[in-house]
PDB file of N, CA and C in Angstrom:
ATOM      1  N   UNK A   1       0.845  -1.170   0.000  1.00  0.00           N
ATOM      2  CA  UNK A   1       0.000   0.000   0.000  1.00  0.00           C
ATOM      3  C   UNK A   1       0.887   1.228   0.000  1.00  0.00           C
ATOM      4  N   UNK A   2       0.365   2.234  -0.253  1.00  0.00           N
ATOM      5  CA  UNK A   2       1.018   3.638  -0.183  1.00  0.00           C
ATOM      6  C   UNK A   2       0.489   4.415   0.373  1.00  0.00           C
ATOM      7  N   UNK A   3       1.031   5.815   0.210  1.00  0.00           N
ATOM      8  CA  UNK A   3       0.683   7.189   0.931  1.00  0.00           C
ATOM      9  C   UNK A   3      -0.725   7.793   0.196  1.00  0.00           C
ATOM     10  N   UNK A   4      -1.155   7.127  -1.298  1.00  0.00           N
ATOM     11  CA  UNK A   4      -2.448   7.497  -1.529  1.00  0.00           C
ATOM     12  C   UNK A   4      -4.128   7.106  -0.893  1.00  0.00           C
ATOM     13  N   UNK A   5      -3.496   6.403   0.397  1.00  0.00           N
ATOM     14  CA  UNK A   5      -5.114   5.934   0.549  1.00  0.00           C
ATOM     15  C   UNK A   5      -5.570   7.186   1.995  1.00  0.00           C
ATOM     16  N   UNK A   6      -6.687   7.502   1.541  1.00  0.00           N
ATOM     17  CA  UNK A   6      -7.348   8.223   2.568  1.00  0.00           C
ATOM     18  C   UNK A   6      -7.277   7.920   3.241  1.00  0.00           C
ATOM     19  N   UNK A   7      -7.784   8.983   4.765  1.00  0.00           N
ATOM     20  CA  UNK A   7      -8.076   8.376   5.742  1.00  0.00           C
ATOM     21  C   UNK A   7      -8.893   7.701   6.426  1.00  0.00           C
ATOM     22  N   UNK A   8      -8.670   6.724   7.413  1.00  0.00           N
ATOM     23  CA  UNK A   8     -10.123   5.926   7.479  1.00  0.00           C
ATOM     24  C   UNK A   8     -11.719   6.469   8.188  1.00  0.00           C
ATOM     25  N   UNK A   9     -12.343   5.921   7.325  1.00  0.00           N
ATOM     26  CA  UNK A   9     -13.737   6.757   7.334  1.00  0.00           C
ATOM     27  C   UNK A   9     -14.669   6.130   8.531  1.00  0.00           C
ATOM     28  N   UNK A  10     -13.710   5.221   9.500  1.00  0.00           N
ATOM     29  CA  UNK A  10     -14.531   5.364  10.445  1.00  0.00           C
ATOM     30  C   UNK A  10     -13.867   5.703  11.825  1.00  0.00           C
ATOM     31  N   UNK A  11     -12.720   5.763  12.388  1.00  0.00           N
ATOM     32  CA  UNK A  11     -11.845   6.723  13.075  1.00  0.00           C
ATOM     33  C   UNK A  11     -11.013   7.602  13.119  1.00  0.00           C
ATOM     34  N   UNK A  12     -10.842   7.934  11.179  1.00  0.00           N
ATOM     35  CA  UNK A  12     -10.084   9.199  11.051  1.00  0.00           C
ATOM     36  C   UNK A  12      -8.537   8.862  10.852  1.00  0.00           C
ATOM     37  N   UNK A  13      -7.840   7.554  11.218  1.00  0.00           N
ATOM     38  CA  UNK A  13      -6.504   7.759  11.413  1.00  0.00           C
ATOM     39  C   UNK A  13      -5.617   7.744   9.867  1.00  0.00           C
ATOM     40  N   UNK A  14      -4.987   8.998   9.678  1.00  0.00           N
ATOM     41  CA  UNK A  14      -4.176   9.316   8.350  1.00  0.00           C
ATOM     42  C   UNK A  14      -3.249   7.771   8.184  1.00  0.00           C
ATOM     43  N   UNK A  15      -2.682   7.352   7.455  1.00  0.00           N
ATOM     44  CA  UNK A  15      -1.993   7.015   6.497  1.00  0.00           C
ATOM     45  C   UNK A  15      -0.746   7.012   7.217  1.00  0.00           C
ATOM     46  N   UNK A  16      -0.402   5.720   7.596  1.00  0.00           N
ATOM     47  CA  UNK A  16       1.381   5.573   8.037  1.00  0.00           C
ATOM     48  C   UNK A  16       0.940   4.087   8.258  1.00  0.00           C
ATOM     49  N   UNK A  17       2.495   4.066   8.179  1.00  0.00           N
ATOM     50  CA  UNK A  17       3.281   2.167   8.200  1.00  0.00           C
ATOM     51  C   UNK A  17       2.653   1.583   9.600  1.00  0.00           C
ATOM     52  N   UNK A  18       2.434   2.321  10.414  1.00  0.00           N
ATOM     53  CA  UNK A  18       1.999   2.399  11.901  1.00  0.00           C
ATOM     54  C   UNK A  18       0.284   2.125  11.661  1.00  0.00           C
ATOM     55  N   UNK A  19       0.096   2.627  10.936  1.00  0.00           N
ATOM     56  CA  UNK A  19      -1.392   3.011  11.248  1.00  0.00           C
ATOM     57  C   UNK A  19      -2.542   1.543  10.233  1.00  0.00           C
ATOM     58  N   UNK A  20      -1.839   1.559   8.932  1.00  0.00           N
ATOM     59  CA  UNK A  20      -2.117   0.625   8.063  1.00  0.00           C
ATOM     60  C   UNK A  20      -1.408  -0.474   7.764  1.00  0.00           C
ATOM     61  N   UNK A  21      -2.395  -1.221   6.784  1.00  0.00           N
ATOM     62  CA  UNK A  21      -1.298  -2.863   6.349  1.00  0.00           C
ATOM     63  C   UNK A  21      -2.020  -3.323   5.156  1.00  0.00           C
ATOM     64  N   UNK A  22      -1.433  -3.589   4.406  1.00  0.00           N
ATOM     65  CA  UNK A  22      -1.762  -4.671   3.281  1.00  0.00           C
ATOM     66  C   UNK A  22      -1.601  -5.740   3.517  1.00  0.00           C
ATOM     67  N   UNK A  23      -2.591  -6.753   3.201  1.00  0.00           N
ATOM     68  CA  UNK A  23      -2.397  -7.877   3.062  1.00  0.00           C
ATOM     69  C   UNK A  23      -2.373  -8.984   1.357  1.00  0.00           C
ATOM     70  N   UNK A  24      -1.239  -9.720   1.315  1.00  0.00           N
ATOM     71  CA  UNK A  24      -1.970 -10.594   0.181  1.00  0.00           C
ATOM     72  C   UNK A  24      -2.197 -12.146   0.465  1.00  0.00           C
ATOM     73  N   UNK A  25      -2.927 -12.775  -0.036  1.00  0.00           N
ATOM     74  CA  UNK A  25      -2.787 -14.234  -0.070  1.00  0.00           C
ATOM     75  C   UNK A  25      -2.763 -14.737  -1.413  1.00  0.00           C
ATOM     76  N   UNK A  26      -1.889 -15.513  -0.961  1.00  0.00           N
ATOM     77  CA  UNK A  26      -1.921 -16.572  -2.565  1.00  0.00           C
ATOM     78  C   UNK A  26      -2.683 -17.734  -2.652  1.00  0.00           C
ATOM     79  N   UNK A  27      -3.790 -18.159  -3.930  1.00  0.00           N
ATOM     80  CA  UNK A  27      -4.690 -18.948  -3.823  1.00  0.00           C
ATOM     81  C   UNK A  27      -3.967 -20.076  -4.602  1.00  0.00           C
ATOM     82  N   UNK A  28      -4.659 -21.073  -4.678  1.00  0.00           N
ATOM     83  CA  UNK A  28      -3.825 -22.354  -5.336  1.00  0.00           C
ATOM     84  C   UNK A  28      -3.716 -21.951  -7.087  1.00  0.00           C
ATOM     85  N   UNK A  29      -3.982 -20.607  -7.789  1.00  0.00           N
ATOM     86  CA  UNK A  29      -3.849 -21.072  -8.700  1.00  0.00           C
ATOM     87  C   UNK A  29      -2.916 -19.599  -9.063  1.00  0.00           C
ATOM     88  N   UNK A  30      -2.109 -19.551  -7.778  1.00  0.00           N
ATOM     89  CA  UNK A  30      -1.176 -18.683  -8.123  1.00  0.00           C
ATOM     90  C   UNK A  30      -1.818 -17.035  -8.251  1.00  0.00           C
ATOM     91  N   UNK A  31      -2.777 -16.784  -8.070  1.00  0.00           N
ATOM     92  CA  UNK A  31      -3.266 -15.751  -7.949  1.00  0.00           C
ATOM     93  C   UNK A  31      -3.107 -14.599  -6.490  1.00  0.00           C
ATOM     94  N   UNK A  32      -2.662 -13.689  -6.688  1.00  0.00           N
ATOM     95  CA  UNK A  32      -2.423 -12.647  -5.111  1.00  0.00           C
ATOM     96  C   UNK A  32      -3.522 -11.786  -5.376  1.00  0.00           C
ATOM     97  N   UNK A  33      -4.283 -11.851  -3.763  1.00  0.00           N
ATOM     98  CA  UNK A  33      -5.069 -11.110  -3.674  1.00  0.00           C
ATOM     99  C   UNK A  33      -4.539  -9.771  -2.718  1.00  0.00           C
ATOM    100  N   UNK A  34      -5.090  -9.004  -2.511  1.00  0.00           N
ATOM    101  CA  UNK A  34      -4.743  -7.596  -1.854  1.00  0.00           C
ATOM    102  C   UNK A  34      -6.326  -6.654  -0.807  1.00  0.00           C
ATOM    103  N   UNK A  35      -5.771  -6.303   0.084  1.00  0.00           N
ATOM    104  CA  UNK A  35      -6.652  -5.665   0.736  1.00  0.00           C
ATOM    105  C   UNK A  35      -5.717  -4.638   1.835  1.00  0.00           C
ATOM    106  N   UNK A  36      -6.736  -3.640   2.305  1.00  0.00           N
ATOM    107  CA  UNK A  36      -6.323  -2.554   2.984  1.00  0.00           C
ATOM    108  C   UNK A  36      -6.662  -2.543   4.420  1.00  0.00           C
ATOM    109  N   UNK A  37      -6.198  -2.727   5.086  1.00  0.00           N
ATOM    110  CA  UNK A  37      -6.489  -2.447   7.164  1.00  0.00           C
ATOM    111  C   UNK A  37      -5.839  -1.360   7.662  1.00  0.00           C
ATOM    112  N   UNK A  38      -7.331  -1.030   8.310  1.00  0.00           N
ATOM    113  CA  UNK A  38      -7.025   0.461   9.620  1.00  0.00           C
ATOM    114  C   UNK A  38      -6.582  -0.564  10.823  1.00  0.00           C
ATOM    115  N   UNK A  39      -5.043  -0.591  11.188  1.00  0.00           N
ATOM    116  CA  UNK A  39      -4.493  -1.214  12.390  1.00  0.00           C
ATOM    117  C   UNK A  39      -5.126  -0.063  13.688  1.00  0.00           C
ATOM    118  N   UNK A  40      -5.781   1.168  13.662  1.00  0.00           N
ATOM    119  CA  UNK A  40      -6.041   1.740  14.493  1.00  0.00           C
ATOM    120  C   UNK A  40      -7.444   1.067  14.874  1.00  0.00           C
ATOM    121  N   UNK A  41      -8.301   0.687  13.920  1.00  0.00           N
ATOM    122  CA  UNK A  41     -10.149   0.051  14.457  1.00  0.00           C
ATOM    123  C   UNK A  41     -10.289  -0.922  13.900  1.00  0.00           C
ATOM    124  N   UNK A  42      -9.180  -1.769  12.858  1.00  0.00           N
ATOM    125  CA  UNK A  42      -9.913  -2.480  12.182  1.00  0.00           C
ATOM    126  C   UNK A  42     -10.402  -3.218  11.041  1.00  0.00           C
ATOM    127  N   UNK A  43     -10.919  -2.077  10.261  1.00  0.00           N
ATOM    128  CA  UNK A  43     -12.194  -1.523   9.310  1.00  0.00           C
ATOM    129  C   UNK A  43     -10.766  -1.794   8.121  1.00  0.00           C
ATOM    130  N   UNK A  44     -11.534  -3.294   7.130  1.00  0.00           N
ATOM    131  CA  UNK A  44     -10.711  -3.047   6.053  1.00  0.00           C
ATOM    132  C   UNK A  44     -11.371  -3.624   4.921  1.00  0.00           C
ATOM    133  N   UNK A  45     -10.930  -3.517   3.543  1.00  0.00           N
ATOM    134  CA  UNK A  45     -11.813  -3.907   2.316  1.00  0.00           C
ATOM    135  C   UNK A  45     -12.005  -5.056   1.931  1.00  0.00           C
ATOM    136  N   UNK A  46     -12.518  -5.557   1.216  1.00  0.00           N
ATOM    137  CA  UNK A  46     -12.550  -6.676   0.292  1.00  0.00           C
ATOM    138  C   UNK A  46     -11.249  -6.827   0.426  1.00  0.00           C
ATOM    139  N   UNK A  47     -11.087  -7.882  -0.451  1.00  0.00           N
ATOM    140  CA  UNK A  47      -9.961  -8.835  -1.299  1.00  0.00           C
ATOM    141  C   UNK A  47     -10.578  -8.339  -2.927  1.00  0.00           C
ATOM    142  N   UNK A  48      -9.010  -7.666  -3.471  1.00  0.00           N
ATOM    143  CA  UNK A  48      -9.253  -7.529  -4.923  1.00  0.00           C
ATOM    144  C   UNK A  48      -7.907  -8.026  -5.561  1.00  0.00           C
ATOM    145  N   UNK A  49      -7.752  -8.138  -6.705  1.00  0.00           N
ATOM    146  CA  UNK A  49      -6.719  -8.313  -7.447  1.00  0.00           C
ATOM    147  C   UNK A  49      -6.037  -8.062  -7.494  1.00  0.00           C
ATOM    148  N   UNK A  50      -5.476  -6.698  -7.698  1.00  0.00           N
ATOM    149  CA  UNK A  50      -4.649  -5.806  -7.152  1.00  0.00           C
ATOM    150  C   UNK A  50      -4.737  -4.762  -6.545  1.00  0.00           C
ATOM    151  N   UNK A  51      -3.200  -4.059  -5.956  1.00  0.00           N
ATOM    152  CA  UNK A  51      -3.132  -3.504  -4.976  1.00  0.00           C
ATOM    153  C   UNK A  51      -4.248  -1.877  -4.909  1.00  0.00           C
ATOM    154  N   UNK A  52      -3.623  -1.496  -6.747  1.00  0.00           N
ATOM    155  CA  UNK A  52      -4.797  -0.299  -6.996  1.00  0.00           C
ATOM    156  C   UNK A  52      -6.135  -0.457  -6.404  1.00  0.00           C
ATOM    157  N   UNK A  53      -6.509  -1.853  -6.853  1.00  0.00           N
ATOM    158  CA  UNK A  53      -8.409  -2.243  -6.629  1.00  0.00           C
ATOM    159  C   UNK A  53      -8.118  -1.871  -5.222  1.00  0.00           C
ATOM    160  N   UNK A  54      -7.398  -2.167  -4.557  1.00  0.00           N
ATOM    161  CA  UNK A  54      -7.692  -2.403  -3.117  1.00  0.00           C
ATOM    162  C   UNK A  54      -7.716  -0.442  -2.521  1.00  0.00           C
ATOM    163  N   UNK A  55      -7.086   0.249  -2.991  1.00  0.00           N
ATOM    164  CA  UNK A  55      -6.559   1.224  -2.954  1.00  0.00           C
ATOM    165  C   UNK A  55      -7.949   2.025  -3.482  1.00  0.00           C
ATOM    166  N   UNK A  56      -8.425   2.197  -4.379  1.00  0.00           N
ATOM    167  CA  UNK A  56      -9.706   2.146  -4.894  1.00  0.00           C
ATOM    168  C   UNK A  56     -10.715   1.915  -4.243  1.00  0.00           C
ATOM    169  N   UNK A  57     -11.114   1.031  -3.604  1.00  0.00           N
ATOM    170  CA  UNK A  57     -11.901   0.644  -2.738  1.00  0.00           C
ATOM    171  C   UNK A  57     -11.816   1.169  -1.631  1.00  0.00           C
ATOM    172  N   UNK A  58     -11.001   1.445  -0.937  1.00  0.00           N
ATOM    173  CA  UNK A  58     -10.338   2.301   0.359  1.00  0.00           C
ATOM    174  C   UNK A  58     -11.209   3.405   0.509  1.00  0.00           C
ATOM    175  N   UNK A  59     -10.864   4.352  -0.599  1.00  0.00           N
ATOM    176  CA  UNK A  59     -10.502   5.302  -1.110  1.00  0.00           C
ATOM    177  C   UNK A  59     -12.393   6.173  -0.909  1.00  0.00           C
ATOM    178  N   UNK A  60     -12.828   5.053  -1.644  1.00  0.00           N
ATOM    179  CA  UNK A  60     -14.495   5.235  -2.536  1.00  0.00           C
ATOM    180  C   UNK A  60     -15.258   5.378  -0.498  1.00  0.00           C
ATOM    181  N   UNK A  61     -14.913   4.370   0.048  1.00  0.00           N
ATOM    182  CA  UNK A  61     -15.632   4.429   1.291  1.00  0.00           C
ATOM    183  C   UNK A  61     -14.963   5.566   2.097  1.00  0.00           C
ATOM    184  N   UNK A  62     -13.714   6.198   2.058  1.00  0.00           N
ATOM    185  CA  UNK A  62     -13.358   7.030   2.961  1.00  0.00           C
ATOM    186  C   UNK A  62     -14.284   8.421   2.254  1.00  0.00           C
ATOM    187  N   UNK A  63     -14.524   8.720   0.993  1.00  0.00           N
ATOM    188  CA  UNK A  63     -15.310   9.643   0.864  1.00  0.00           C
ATOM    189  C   UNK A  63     -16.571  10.161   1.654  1.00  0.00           C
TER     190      UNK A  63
END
């Protein structure tokens, strides 16, 4: 993940290595999935394809 994802839209906490996490898993057919976590409450997205989708998705609910 990067410095483009908003902040989270349900306790507010900005954007740091501290604050967030990506996750991926790999499925049996070699596929990485990606998603975004508020390590401050929680609150994180789907599983998408890539890291953008996930970033995207973040993004759309912090509005």
């Amino acid at each position: 993940m990067n410095e483009n994802l908003k902040p989270c839209p349900f306790c507010g906490a900005k954007y740091s290595s501290e604050k967030f996490t990506a996750g991926t898993v790999q499925l049996m057919r070699g596929e990485k999935y990606f998603w975004a976590i508020c390590l401050n409450c929680g609150v994180r997205t789907g599983e998408y394809l890539g890291d953008e989708a996930a970033i995207e998705a973040w993004n759309r609910r912090a509005e």
